[in-house]
N, C-alpha and C. Protein backbone atom coordinates (compact mmCIF):
# COMPACT_ATOMS: atom_id res chain seq x y z
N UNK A 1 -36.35 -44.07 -1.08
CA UNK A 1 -35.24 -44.12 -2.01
C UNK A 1 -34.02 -43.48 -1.34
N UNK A 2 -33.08 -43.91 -1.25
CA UNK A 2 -31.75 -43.98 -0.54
C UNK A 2 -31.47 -42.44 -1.41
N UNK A 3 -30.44 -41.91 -0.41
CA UNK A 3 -29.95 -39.99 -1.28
C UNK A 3 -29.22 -39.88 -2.31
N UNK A 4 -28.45 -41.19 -2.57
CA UNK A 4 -27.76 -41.33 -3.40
C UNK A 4 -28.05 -41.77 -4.52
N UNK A 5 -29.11 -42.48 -4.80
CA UNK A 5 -30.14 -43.21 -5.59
C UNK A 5 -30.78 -41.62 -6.41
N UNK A 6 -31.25 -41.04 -5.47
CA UNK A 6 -31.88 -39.65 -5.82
C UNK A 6 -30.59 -38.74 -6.56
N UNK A 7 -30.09 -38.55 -6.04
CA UNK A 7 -28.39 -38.18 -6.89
C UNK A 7 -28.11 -38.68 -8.54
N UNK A 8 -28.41 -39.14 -8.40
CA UNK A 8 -28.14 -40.24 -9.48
C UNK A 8 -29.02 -39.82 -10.53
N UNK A 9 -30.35 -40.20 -10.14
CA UNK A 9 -31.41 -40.01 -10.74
C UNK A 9 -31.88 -38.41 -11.39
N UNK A 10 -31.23 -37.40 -10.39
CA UNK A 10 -31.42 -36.47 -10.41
C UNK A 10 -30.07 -35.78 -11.44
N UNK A 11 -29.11 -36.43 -11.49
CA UNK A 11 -28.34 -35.90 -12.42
C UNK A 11 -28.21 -36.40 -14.03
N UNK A 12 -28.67 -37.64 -13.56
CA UNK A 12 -29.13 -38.37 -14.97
C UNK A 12 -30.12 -37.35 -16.02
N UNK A 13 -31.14 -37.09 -15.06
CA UNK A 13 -32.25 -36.04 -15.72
C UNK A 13 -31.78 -34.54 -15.96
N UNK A 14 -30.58 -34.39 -15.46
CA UNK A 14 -30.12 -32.88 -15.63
C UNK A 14 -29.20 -33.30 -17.48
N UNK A 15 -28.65 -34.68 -17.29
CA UNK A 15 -28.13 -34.76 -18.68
C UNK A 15 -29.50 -35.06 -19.32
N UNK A 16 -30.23 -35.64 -19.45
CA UNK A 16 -31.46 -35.89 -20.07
C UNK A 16 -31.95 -34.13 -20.80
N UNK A 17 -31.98 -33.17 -20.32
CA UNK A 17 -32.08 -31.72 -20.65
C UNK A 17 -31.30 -31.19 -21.59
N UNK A 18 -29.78 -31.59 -20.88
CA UNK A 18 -28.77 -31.24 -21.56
C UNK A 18 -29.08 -31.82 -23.02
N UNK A 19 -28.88 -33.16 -23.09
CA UNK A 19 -29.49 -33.99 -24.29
C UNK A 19 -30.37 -33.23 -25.29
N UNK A 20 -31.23 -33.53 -24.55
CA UNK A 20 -32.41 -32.77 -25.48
C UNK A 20 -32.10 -31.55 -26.16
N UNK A 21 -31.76 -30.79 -25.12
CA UNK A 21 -31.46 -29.50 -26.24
C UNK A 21 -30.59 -29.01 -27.30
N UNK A 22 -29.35 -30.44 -27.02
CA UNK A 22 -28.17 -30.21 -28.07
C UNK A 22 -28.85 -30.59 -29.07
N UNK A 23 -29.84 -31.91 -28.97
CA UNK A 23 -30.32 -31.99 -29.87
C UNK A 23 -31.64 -31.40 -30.47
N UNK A 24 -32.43 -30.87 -30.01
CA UNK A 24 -33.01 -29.34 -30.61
C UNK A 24 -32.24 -28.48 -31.19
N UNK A 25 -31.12 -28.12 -30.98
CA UNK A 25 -30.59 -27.17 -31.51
C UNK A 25 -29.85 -27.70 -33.03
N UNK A 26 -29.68 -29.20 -32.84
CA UNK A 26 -29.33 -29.21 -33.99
C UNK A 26 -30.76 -29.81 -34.82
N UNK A 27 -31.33 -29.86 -34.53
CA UNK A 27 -32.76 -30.21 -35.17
C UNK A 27 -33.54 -28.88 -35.93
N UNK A 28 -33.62 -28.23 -35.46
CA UNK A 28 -33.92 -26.44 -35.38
C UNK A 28 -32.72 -26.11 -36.61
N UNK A 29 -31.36 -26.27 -36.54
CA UNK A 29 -30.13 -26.01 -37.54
C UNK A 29 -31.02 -26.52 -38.68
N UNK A 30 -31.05 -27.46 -38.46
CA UNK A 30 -31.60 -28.57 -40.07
C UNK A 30 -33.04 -27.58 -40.70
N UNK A 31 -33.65 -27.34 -40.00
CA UNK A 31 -34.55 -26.34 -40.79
C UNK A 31 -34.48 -25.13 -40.98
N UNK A 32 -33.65 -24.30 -40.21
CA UNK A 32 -33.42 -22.61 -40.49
C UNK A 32 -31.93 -22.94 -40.20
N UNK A 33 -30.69 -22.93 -41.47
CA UNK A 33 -29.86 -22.97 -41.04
C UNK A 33 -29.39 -21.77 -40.24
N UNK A 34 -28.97 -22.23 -38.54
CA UNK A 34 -28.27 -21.07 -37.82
C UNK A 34 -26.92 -20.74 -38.07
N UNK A 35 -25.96 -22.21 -38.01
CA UNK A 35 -24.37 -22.00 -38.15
C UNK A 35 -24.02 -23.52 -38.27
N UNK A 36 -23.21 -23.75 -39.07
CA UNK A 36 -22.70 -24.87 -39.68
C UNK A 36 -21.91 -25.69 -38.83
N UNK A 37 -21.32 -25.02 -37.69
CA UNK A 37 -20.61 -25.55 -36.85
C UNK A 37 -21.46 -26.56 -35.55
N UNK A 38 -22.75 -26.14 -35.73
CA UNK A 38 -24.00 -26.85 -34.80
C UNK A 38 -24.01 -28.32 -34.89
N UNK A 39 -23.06 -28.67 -36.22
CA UNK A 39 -23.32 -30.14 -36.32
C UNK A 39 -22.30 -30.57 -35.03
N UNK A 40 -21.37 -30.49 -34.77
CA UNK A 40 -20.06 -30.56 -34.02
C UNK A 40 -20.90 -31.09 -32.95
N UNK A 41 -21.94 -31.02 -32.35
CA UNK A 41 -22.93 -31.03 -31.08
C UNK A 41 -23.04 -32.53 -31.28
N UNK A 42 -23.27 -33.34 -32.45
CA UNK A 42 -23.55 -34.45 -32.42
C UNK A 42 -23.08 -34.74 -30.96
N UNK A 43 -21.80 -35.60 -31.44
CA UNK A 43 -20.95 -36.17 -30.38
C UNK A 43 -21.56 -36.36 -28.72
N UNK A 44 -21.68 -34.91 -28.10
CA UNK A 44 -22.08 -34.78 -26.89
C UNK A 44 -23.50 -34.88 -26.65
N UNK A 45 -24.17 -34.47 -27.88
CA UNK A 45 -25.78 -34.89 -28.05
C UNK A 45 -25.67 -36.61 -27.32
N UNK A 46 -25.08 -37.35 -27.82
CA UNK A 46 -25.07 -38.75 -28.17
C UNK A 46 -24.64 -39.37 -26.52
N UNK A 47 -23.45 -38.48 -26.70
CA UNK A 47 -22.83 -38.78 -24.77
C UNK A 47 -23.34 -38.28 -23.77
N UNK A 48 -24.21 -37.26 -24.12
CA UNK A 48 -25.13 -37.04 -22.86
C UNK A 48 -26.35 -38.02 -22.47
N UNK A 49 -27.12 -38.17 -23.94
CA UNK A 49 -28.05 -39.54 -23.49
C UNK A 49 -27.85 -40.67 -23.44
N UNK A 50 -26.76 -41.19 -23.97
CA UNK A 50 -26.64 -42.31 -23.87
C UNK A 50 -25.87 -42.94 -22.61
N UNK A 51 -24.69 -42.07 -22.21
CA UNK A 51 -23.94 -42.35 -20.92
C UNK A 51 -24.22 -41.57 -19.91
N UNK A 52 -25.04 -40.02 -19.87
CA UNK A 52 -25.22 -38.95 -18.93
C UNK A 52 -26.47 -39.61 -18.33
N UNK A 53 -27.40 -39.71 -18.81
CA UNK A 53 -28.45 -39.99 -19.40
C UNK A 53 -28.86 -41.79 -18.99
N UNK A 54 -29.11 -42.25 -19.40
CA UNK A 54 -29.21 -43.76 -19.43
C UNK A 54 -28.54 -44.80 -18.52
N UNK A 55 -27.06 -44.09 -18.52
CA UNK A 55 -26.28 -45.21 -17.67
C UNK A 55 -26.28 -44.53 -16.05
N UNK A 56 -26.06 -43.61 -15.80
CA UNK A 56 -26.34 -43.07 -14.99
C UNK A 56 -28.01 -43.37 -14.09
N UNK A 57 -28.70 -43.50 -14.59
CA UNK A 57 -29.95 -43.54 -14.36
C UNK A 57 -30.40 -44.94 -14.23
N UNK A 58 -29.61 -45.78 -14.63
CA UNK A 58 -29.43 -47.22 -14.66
C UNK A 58 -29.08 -47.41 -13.10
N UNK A 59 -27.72 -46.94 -13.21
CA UNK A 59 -26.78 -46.93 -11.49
C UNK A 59 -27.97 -46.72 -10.82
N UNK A 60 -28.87 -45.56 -10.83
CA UNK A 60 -29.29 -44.95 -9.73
C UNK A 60 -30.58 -46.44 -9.49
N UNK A 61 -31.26 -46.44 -10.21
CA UNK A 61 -32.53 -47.33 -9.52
C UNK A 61 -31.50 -48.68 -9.39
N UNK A 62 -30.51 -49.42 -9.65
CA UNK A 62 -30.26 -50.42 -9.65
C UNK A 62 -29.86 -50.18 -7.90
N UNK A 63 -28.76 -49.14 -7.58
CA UNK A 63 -29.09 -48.95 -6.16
C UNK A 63 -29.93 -48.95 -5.39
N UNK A 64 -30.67 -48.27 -5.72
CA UNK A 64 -32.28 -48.62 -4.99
C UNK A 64 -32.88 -49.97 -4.93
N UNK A 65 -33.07 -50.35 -6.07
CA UNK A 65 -34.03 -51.61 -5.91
C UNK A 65 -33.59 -53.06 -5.92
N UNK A 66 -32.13 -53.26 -6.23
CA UNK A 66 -31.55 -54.23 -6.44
C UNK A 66 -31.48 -54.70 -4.61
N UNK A 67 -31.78 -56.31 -4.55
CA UNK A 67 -31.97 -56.98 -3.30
C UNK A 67 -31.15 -56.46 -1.98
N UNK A 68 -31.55 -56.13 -0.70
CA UNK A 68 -30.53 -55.76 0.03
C UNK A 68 -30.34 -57.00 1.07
N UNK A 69 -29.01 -58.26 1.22
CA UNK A 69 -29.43 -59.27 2.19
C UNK A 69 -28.82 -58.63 3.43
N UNK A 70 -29.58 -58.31 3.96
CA UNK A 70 -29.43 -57.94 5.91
C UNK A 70 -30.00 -56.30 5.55
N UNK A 71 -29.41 -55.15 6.19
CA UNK A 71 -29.98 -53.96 5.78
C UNK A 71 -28.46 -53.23 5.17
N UNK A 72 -27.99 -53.63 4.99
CA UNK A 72 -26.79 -52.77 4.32
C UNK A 72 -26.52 -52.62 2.65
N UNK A 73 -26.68 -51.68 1.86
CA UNK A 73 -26.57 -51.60 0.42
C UNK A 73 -25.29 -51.97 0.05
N UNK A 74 -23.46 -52.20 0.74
CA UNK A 74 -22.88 -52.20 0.76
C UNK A 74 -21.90 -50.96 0.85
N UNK A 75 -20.67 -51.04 0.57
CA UNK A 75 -19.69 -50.15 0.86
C UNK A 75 -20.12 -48.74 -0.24
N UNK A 76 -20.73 -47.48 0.52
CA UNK A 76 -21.47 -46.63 -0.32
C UNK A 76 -20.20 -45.91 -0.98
N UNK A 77 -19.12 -45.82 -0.19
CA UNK A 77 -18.10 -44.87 -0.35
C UNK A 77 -17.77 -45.39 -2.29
N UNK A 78 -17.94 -46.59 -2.69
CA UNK A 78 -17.51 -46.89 -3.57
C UNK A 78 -18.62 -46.45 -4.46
N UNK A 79 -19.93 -46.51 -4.46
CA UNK A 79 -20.64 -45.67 -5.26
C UNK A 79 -20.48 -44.71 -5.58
N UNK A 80 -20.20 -43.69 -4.11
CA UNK A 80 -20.12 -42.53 -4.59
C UNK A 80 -18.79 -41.89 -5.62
N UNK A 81 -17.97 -42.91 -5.25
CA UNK A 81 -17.02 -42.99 -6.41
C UNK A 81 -17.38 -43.39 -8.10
N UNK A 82 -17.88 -44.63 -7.94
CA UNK A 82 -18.66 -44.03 -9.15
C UNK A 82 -19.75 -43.21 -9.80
N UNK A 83 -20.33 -42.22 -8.95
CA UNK A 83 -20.61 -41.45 -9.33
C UNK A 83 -20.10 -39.96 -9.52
N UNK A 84 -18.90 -39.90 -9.13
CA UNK A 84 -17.76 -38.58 -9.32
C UNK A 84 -17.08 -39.27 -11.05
N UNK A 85 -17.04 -40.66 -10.81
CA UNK A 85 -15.79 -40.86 -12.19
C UNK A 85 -16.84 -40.80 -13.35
N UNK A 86 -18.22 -41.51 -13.63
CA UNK A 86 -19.30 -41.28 -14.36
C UNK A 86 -19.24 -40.07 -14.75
N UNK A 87 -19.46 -39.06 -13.84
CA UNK A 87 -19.95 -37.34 -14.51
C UNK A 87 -18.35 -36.95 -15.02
N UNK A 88 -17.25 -37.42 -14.48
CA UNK A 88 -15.93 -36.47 -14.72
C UNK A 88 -15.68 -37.63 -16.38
N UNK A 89 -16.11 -38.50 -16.67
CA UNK A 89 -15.86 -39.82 -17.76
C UNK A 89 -16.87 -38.33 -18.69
N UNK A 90 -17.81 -38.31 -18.57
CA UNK A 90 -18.92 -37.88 -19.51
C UNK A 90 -18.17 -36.21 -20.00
N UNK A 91 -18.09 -35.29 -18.80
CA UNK A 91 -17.47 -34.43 -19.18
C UNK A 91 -16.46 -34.40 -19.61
N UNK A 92 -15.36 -35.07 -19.27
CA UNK A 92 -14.19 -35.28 -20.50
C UNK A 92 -14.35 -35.77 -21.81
N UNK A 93 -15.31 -36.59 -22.39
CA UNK A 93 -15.56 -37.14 -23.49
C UNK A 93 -16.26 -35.90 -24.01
N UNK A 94 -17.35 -35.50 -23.80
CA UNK A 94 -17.80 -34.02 -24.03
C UNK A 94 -17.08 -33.26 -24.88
N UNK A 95 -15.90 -32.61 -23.52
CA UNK A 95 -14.85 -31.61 -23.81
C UNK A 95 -13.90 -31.97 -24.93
N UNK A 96 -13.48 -33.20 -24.95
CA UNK A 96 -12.35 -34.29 -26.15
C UNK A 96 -13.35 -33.90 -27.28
N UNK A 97 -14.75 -34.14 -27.48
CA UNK A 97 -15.43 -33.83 -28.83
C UNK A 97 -15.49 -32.44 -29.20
N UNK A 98 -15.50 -31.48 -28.36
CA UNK A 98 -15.94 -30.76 -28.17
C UNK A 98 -14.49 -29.61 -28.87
N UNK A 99 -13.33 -29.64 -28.24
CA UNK A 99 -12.39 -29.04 -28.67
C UNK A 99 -11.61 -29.65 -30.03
N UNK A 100 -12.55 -30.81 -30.25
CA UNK A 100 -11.64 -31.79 -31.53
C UNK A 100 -9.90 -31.54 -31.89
N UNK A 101 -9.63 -31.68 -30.83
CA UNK A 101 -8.19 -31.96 -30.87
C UNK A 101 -7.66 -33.10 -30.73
N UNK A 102 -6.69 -33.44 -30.08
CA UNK A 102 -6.20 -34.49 -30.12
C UNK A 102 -7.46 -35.68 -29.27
N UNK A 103 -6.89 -36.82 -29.42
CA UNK A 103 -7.82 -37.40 -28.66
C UNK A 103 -7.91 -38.23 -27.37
N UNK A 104 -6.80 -38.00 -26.92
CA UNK A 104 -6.05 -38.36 -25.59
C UNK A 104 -7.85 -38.02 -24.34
N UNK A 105 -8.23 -36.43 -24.57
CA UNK A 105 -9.21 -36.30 -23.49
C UNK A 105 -10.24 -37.03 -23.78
N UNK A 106 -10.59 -37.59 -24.98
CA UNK A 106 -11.63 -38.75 -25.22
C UNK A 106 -11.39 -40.36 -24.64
N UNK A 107 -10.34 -40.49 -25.09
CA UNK A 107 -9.72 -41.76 -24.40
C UNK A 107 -9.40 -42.23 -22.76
N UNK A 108 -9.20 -40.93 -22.22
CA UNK A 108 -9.56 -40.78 -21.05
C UNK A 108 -10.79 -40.54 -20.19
N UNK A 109 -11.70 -40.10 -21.17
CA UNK A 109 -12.86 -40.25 -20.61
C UNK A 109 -13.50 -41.48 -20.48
N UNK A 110 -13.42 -42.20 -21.48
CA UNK A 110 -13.76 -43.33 -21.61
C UNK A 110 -13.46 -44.45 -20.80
N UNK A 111 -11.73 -44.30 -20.58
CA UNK A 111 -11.31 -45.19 -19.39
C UNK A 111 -11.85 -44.97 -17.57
N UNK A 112 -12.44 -43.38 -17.67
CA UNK A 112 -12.91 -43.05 -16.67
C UNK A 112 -14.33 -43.30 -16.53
N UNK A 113 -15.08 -43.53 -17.74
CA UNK A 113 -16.22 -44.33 -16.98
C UNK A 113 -16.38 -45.31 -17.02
N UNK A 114 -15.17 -46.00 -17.91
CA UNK A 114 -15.34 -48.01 -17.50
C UNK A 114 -14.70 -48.29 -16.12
N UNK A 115 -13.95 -47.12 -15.68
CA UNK A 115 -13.98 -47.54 -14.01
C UNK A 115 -15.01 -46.31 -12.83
N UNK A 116 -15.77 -45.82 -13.42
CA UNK A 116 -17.04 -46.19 -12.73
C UNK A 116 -17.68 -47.38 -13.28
N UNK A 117 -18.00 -48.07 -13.92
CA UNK A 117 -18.92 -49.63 -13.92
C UNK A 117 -17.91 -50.67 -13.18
N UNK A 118 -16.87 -50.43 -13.14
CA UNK A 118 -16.52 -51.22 -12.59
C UNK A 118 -16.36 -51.05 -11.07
N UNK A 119 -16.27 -49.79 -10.43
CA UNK A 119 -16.72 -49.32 -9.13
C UNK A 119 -18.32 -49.95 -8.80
N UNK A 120 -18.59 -49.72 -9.36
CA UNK A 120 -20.48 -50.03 -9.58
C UNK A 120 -20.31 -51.51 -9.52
N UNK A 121 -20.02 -51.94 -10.29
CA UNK A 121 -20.05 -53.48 -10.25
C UNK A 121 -19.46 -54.33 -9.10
N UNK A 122 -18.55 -53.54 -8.57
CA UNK A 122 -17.66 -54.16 -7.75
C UNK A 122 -18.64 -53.87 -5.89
N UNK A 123 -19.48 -52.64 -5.91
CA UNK A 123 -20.76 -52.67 -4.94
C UNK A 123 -21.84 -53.57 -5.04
N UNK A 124 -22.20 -54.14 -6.43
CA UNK A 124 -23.13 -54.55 -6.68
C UNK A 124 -23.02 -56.37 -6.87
N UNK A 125 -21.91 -56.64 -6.66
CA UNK A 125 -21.56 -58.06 -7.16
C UNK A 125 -22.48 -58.52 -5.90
N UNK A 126 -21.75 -58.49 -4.70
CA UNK A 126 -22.27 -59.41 -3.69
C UNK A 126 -24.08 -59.51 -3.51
N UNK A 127 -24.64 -58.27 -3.60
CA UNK A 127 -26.26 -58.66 -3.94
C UNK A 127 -26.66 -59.63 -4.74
N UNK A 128 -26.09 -59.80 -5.77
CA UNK A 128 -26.99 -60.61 -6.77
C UNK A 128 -26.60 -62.21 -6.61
N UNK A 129 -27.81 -62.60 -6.37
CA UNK A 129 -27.33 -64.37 -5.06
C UNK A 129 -28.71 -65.36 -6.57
N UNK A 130 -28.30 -66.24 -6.84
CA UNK A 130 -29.53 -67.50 -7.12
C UNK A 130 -30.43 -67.29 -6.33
N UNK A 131 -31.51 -67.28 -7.12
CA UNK A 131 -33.03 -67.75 -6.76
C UNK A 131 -32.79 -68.70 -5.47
N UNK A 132 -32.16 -69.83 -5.86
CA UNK A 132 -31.86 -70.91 -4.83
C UNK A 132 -31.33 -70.71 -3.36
N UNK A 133 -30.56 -69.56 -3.66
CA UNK A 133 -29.78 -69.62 -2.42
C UNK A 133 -30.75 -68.96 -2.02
N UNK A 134 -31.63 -67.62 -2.66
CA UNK A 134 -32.60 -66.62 -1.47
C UNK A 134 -32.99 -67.52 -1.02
N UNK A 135 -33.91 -68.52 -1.51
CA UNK A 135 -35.22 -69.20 -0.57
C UNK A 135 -34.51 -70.20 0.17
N UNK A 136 -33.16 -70.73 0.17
CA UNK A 136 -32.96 -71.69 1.04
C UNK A 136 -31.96 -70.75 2.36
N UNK A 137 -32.17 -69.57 1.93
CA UNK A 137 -31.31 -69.01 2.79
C UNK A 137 -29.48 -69.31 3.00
N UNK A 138 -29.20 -68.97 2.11
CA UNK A 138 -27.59 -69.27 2.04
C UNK A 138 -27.17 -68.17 1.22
């Protein structure tokens, strides 16, 4: 598995933790109320697994296992770009829920991880070839 693949994977599972425990803690709230403000966690509960979490972890094996034609995964520099705009997309959306203020740092997060997929996508286009062309070689 390529280092970056492991990167990936490995930070995916660090939000996967994160996840979990926002949401324990607000699970745990619901039966002994601790503090009322615990609900506020939703939000980042939600953005950690679903985009920290999931999409992230998506990137990582799709790097790995997705077809390589010759030995080159393509231009890595652009992965690793999307994987700086992914974690800085997640932590701004986070922080935007998180300080519930205006919502400019949410909106920006958001635009920051539709250009990681599109960094991602833009490494990943040229791999994906027809059935047809693998076996006839074209």
């Amino acid at each position: 598995m390529p280092r970056l693949s492991r990167l990936f994977v490995r930070t995916a599972l660090a939000h996967l933790v994160v996840g979990f425990t926002l949401g324990a803690l607000m699970l745990i709230n619901k039966g002994v109320p601790l503090h009322p403000l615990l609900w506020r966690l939703l939000p980042l509960h939600v953005e950690f697994l679903l985009i920290g979490w999931t999409v992230q972890f998506i990137f990582g094996v799709a790097f790995w296992i997705l077809p390589r034609f010759g030995t080159s995964r393509g231009p890595e520099g652009v992965v690793w770009l999307s994987y700086v705009l992914l974690n800085a997309g997640v932590l701004l959306v986070a922080a935007g829920h998180l300080i519930a203020g205006p919502a400019w740092p949410v909106l920006i997060g958001r635009a920051v991880e539709g250009g990681a997929v599109v960094a991602f996508a833009f490494n990943m286009w040229p791999r994906i070839k027809p059935f047809r062309d693998v076996v006839t070689g074209r």
